[in-house]
N, C-alpha and C. Protein backbone atom coordinates (compact mmCIF):
# COMPACT_ATOMS: atom_id res chain seq x y z
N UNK A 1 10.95 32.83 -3.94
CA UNK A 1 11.01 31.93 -2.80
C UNK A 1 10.97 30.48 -3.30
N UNK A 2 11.67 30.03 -2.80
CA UNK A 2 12.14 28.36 -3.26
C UNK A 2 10.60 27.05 -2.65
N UNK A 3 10.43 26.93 -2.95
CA UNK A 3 9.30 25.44 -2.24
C UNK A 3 10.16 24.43 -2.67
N UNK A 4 9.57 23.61 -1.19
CA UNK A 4 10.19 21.90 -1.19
C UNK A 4 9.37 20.97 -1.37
N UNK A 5 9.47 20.12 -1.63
CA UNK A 5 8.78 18.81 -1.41
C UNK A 5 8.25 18.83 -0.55
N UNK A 6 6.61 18.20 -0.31
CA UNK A 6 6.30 17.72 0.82
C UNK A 6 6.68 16.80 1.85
N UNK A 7 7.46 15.74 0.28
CA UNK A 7 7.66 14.18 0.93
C UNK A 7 8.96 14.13 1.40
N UNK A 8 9.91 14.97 0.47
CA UNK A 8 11.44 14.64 1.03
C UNK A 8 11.91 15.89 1.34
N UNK A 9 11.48 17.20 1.02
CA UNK A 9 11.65 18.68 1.43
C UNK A 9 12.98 18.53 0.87
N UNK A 10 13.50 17.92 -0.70
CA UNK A 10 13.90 18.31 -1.72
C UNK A 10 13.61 20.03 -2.21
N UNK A 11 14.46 20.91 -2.78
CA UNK A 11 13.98 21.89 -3.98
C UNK A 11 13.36 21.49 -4.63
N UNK A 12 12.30 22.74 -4.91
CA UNK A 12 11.33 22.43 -6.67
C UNK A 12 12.06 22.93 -7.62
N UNK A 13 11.91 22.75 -8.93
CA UNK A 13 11.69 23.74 -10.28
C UNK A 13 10.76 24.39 -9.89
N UNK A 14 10.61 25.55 -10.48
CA UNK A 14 9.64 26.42 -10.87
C UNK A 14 7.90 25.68 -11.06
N UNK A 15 7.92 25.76 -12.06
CA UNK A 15 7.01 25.23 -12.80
C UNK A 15 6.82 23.30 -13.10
N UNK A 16 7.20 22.73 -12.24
CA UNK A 16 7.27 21.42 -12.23
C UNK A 16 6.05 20.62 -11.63
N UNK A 17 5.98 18.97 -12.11
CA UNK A 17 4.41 18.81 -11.70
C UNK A 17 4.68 17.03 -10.92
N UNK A 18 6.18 17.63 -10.72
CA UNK A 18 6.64 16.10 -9.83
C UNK A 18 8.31 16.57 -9.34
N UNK A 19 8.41 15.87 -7.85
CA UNK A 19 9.92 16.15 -7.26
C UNK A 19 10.56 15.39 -8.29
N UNK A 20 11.75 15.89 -8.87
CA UNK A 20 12.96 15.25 -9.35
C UNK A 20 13.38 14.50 -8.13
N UNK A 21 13.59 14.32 -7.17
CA UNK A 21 14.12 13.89 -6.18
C UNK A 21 13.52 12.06 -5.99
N UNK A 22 12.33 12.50 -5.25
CA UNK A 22 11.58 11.31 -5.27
C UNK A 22 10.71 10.76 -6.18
N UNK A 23 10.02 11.78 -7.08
CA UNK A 23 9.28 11.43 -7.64
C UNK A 23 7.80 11.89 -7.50
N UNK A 24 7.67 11.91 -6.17
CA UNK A 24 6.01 12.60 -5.66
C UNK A 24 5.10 13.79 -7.11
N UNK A 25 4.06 13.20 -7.41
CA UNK A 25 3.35 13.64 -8.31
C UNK A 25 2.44 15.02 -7.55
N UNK A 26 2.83 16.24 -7.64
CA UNK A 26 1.69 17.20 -7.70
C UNK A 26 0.24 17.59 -7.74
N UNK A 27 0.04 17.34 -9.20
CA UNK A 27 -1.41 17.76 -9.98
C UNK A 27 -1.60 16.28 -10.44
N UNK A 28 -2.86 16.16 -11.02
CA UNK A 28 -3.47 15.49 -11.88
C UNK A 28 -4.32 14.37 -11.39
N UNK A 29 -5.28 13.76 -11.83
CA UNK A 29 -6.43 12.87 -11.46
C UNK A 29 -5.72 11.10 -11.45
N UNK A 30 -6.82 10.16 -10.83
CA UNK A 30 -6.02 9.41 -10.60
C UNK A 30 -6.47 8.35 -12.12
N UNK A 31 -5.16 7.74 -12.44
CA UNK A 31 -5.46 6.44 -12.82
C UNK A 31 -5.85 5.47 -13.51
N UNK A 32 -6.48 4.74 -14.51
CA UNK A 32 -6.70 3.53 -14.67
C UNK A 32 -6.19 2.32 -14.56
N UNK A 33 -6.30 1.81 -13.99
CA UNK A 33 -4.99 0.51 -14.28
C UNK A 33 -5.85 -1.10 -14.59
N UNK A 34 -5.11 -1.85 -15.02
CA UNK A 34 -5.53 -3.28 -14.89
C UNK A 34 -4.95 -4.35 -13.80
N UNK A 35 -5.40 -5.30 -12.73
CA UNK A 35 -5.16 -6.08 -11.96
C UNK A 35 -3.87 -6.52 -12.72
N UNK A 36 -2.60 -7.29 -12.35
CA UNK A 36 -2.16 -8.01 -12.75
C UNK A 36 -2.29 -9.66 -11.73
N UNK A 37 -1.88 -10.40 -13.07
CA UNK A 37 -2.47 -11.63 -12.92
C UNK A 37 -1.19 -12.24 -11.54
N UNK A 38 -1.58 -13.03 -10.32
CA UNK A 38 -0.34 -13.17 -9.64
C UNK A 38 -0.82 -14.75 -8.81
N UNK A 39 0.12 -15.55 -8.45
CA UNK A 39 -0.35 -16.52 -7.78
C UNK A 39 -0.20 -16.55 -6.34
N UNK A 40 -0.93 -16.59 -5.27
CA UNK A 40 -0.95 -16.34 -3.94
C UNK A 40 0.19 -17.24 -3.16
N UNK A 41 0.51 -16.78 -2.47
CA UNK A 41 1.84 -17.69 -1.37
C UNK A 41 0.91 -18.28 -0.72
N UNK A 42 1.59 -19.56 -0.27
CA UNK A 42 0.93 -20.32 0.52
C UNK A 42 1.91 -20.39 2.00
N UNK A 43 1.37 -20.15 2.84
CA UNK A 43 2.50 -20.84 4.20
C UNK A 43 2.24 -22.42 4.59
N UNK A 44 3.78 -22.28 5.02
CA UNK A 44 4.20 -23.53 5.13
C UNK A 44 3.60 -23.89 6.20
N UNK A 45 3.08 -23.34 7.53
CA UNK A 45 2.71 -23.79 9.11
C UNK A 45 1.58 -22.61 9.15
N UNK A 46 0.35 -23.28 9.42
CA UNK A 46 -0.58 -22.82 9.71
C UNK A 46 -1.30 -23.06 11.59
N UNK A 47 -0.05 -23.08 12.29
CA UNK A 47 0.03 -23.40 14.15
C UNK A 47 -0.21 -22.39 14.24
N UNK A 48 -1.22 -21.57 15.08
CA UNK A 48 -1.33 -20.41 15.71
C UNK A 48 -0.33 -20.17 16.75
N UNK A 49 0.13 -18.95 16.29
CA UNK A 49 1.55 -18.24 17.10
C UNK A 49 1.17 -16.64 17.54
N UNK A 50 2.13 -15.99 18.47
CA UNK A 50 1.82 -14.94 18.69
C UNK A 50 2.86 -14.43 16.93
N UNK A 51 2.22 -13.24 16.52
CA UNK A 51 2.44 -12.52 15.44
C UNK A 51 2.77 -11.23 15.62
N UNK A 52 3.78 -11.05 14.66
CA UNK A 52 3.07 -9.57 13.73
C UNK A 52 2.70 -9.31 12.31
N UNK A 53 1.87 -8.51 11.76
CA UNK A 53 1.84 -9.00 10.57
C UNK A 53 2.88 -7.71 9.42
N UNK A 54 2.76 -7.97 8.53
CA UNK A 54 3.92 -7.42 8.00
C UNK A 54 3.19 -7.09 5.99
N UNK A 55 3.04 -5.84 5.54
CA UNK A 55 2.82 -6.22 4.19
C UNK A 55 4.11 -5.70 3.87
N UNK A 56 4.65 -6.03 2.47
CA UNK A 56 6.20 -6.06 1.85
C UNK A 56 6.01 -6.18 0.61
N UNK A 57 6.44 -4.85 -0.41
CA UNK A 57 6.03 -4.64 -1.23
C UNK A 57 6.91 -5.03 -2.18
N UNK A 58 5.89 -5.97 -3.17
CA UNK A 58 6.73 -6.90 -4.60
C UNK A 58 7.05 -6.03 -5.76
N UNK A 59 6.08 -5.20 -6.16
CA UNK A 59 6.24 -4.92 -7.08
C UNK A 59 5.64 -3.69 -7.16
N UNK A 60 6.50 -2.25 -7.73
CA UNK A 60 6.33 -0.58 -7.63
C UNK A 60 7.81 -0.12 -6.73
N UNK A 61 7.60 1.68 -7.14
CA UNK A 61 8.46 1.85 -6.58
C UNK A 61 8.68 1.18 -4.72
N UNK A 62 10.06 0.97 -4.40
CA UNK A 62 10.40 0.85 -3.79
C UNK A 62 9.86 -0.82 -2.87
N UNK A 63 10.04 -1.39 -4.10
CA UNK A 63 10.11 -3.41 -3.80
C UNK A 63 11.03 -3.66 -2.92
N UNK A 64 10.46 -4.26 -2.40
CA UNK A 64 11.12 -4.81 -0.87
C UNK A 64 10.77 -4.69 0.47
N UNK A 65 10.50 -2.88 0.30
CA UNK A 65 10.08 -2.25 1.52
C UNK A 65 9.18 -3.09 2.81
N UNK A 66 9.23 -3.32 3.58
CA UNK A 66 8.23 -3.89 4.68
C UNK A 66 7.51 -2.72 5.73
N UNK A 67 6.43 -3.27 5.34
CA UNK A 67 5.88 -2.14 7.02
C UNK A 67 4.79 -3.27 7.63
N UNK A 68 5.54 -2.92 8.75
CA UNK A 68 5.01 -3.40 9.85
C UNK A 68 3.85 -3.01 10.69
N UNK A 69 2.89 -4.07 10.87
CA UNK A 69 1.78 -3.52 11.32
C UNK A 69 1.17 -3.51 12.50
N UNK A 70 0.67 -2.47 13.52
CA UNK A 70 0.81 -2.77 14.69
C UNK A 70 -0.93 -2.90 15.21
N UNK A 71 -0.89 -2.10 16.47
CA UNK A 71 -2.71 -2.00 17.05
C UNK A 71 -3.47 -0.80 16.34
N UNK A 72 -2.96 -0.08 16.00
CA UNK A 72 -3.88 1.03 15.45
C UNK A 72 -4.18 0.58 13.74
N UNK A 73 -5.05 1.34 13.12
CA UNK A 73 -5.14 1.03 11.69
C UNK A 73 -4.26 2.04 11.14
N UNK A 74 -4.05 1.87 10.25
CA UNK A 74 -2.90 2.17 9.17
C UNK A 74 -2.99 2.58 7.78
N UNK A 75 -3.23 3.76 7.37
CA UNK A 75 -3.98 3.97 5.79
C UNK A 75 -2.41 3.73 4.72
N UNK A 76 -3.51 3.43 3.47
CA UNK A 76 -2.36 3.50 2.34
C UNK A 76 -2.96 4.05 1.29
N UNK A 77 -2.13 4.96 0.96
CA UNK A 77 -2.60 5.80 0.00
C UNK A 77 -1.59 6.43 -0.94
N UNK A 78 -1.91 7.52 -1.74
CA UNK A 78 -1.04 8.45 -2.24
C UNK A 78 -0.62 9.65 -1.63
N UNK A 79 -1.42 9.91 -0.06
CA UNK A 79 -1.56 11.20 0.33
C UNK A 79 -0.23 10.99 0.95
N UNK A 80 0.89 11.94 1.13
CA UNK A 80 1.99 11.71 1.44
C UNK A 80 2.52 11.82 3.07
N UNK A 81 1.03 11.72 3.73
CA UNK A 81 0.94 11.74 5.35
C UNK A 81 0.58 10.06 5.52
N UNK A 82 0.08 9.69 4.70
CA UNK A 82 -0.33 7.60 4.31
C UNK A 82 0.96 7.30 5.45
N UNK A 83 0.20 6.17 6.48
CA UNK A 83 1.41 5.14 6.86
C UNK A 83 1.88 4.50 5.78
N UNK A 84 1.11 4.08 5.13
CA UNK A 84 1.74 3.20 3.57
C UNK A 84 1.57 3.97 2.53
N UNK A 85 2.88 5.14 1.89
CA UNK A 85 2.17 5.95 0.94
C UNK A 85 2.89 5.24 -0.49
N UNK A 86 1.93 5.34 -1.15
CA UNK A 86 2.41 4.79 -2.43
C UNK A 86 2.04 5.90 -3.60
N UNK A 87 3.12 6.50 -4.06
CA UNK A 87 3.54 7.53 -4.89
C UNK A 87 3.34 6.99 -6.42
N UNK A 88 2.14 6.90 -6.59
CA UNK A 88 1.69 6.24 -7.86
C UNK A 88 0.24 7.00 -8.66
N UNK A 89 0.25 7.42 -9.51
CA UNK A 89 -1.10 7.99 -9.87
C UNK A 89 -2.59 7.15 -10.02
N UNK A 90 -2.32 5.62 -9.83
CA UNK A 90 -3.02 4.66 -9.89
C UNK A 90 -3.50 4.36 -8.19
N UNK A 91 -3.30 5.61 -7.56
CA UNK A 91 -3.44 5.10 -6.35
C UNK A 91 -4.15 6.07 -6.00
N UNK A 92 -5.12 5.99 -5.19
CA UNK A 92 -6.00 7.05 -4.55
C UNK A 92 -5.38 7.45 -3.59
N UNK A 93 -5.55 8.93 -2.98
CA UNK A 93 -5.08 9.62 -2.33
C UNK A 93 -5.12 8.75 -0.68
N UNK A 94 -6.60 8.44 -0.31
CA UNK A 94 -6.61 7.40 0.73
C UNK A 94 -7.22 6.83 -0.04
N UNK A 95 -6.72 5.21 0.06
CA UNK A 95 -6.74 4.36 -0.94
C UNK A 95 -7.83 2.96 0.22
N UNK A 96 -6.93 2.62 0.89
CA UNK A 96 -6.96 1.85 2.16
C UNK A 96 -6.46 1.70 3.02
N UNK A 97 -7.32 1.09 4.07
CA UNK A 97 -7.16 1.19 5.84
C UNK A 97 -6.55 -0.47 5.93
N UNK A 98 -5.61 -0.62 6.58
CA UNK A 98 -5.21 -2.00 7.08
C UNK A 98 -5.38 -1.97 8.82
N UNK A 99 -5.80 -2.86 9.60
CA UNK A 99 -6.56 -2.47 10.98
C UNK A 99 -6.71 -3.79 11.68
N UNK A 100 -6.32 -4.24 12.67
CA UNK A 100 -5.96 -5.27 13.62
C UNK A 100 -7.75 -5.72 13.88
N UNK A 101 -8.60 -6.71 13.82
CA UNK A 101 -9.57 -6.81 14.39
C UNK A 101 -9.76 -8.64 15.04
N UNK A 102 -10.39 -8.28 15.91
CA UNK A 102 -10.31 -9.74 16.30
C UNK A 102 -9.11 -10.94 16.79
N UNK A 103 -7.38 -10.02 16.58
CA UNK A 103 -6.38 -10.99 16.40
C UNK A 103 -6.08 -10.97 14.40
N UNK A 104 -6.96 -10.57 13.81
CA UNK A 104 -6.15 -10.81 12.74
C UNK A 104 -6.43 -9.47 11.91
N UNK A 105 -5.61 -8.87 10.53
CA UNK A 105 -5.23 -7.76 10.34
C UNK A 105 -5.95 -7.94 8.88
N UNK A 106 -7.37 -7.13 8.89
CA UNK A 106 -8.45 -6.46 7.65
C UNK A 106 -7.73 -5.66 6.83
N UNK A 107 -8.10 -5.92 5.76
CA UNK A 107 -8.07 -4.73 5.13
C UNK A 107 -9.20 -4.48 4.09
N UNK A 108 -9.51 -2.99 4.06
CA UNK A 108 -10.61 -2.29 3.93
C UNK A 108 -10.41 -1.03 2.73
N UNK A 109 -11.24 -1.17 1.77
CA UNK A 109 -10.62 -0.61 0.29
C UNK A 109 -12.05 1.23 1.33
N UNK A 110 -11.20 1.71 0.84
CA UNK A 110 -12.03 2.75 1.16
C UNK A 110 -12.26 4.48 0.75
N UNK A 111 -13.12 3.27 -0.29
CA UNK A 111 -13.92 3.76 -1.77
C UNK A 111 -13.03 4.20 -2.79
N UNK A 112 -12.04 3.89 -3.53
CA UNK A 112 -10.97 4.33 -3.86
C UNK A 112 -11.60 3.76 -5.50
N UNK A 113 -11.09 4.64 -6.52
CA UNK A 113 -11.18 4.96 -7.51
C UNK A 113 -11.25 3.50 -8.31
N UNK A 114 -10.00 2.58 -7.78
CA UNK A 114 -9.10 1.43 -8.70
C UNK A 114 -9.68 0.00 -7.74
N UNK A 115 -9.99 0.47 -6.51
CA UNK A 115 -10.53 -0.82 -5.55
C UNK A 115 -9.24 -1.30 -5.10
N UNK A 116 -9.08 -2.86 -4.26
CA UNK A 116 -8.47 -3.06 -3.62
C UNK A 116 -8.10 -4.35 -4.39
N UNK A 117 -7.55 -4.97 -4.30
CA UNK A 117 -7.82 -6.40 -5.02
C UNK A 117 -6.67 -7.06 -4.22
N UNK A 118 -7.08 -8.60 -3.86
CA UNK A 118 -6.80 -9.31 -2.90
C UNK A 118 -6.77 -10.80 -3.61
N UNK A 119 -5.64 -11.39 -4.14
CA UNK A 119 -5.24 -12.56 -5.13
C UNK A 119 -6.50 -12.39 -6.15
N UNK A 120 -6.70 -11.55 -6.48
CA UNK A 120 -7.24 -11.30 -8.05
C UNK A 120 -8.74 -11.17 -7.73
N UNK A 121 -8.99 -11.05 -6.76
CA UNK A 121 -10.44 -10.43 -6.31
C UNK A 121 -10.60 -9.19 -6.10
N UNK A 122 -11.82 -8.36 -6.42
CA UNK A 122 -11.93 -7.36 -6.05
C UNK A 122 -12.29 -7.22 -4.85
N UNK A 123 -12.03 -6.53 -3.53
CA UNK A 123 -12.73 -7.12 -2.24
C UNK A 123 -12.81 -5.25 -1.62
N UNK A 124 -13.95 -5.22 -0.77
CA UNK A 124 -14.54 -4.18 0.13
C UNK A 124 -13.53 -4.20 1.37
N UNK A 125 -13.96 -5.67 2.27
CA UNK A 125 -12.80 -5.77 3.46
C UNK A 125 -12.51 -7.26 3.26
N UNK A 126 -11.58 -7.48 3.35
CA UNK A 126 -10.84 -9.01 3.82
C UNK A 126 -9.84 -9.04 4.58
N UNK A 127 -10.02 -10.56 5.56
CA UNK A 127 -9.33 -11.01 6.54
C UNK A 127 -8.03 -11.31 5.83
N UNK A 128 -6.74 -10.67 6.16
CA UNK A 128 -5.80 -10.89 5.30
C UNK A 128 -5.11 -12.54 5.85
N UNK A 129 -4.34 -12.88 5.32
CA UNK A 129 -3.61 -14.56 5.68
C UNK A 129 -2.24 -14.69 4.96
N UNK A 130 -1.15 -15.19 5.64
CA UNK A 130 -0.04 -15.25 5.38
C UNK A 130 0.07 -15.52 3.79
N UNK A 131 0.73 -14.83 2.55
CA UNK A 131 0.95 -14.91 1.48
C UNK A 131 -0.12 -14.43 0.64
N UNK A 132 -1.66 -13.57 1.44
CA UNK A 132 -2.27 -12.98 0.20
C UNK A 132 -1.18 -11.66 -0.35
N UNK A 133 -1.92 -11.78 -1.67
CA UNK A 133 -1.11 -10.60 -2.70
C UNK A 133 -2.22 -9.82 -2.73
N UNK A 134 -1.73 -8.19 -2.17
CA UNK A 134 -2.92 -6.92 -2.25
C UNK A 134 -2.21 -6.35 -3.27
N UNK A 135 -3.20 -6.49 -4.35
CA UNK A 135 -2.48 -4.82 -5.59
C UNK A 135 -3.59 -3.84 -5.50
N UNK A 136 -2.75 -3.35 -4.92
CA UNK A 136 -3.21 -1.38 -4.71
C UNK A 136 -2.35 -1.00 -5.99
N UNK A 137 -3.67 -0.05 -7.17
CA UNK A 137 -2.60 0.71 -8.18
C UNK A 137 -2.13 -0.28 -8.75
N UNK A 138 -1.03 0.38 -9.33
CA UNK A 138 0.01 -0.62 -10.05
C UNK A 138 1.05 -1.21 -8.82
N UNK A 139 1.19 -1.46 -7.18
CA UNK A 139 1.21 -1.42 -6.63
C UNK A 139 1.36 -3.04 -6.23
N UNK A 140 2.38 -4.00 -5.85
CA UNK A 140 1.82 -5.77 -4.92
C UNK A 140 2.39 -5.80 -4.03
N UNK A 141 1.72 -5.95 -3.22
CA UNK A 141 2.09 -6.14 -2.08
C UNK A 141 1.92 -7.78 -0.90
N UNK A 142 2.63 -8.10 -0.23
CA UNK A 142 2.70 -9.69 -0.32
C UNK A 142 2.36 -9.40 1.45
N UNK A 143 0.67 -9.94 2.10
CA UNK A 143 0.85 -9.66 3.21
C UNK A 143 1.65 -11.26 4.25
N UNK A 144 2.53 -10.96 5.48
CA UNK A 144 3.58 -11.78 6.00
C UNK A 144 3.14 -11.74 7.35
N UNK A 145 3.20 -12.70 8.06
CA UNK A 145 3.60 -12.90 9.84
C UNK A 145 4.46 -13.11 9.92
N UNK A 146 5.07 -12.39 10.56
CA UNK A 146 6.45 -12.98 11.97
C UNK A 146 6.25 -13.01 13.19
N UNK A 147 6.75 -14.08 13.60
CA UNK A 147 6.75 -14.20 15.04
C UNK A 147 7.10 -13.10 15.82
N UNK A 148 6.56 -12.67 16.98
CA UNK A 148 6.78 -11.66 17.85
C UNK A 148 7.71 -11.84 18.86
């Protein structure tokens, strides 16, 4: 009997310990990695506007990507059910929660192997702001507003 992928319901090999397809890792523990060094964006207009906020990923597979963030919280992880899954062994399975509070959009490392790091800080929860850089993993991610 054939098995698929979880993530793309690709065919397996037999005996394989990652999709040829996408990539999605199987087995094995997570990780070490080192922060890389990055300089934070600054925005140009700091006028309070109606928003949405947006993280958009710099650097790992699939740079560019944007997800958009709405009223509910939003995990990112490796688990391949993650609103934000990041297919990286440097990444904890649930890694972190991103979550609307107050008008502006937290994010919350939650308890994850590698931590969260937020322009070169290690951080528990922080109020995110137009142009912080989150590296999850080997993982950057550049958080954005757009107007609504």
């Amino acid at each position: 009997m054939t098995q698929n992928c979880p993530v793309c319901q690709s065919p397996l090999p037999d005996k394989g310990t990652s999709c040829p397809t996408c990539g999605f890792k199987f087995q094995g523990a997570t990780q070490k990695f080192t922060p890389v060094p990055t300089e934070p964006r600054q925005s140009a207009d700091d006028t309070p506007k109606r928003f949405r906020g947006v993280l958009r990923i710099l650097r790992g597979r699939r740079a560019g990507t944007a997800f958009v963030l709405g009223e509910e919280p939003l995990s990112i992880g490796r688990h391949p059910n993650s609103g934000i899954f990041l297919n990286d062994m440097t990444v904890s399975r649930l890694h972190a929660t991103v979550e609307k509070m107050g008008g502006a959009y937290t994010i919350r490392d939650e308890n994850s192997y590698n931590g969260v790091w937020v322009n070169n800080a290690n951080v528990d929860m922080k109020v995110l702001r137009p142009g912080d850089v989150v590296q999850i993993g080997s993982y950057s991610l550049v958080y954005e507003e757009e107007e609504a």
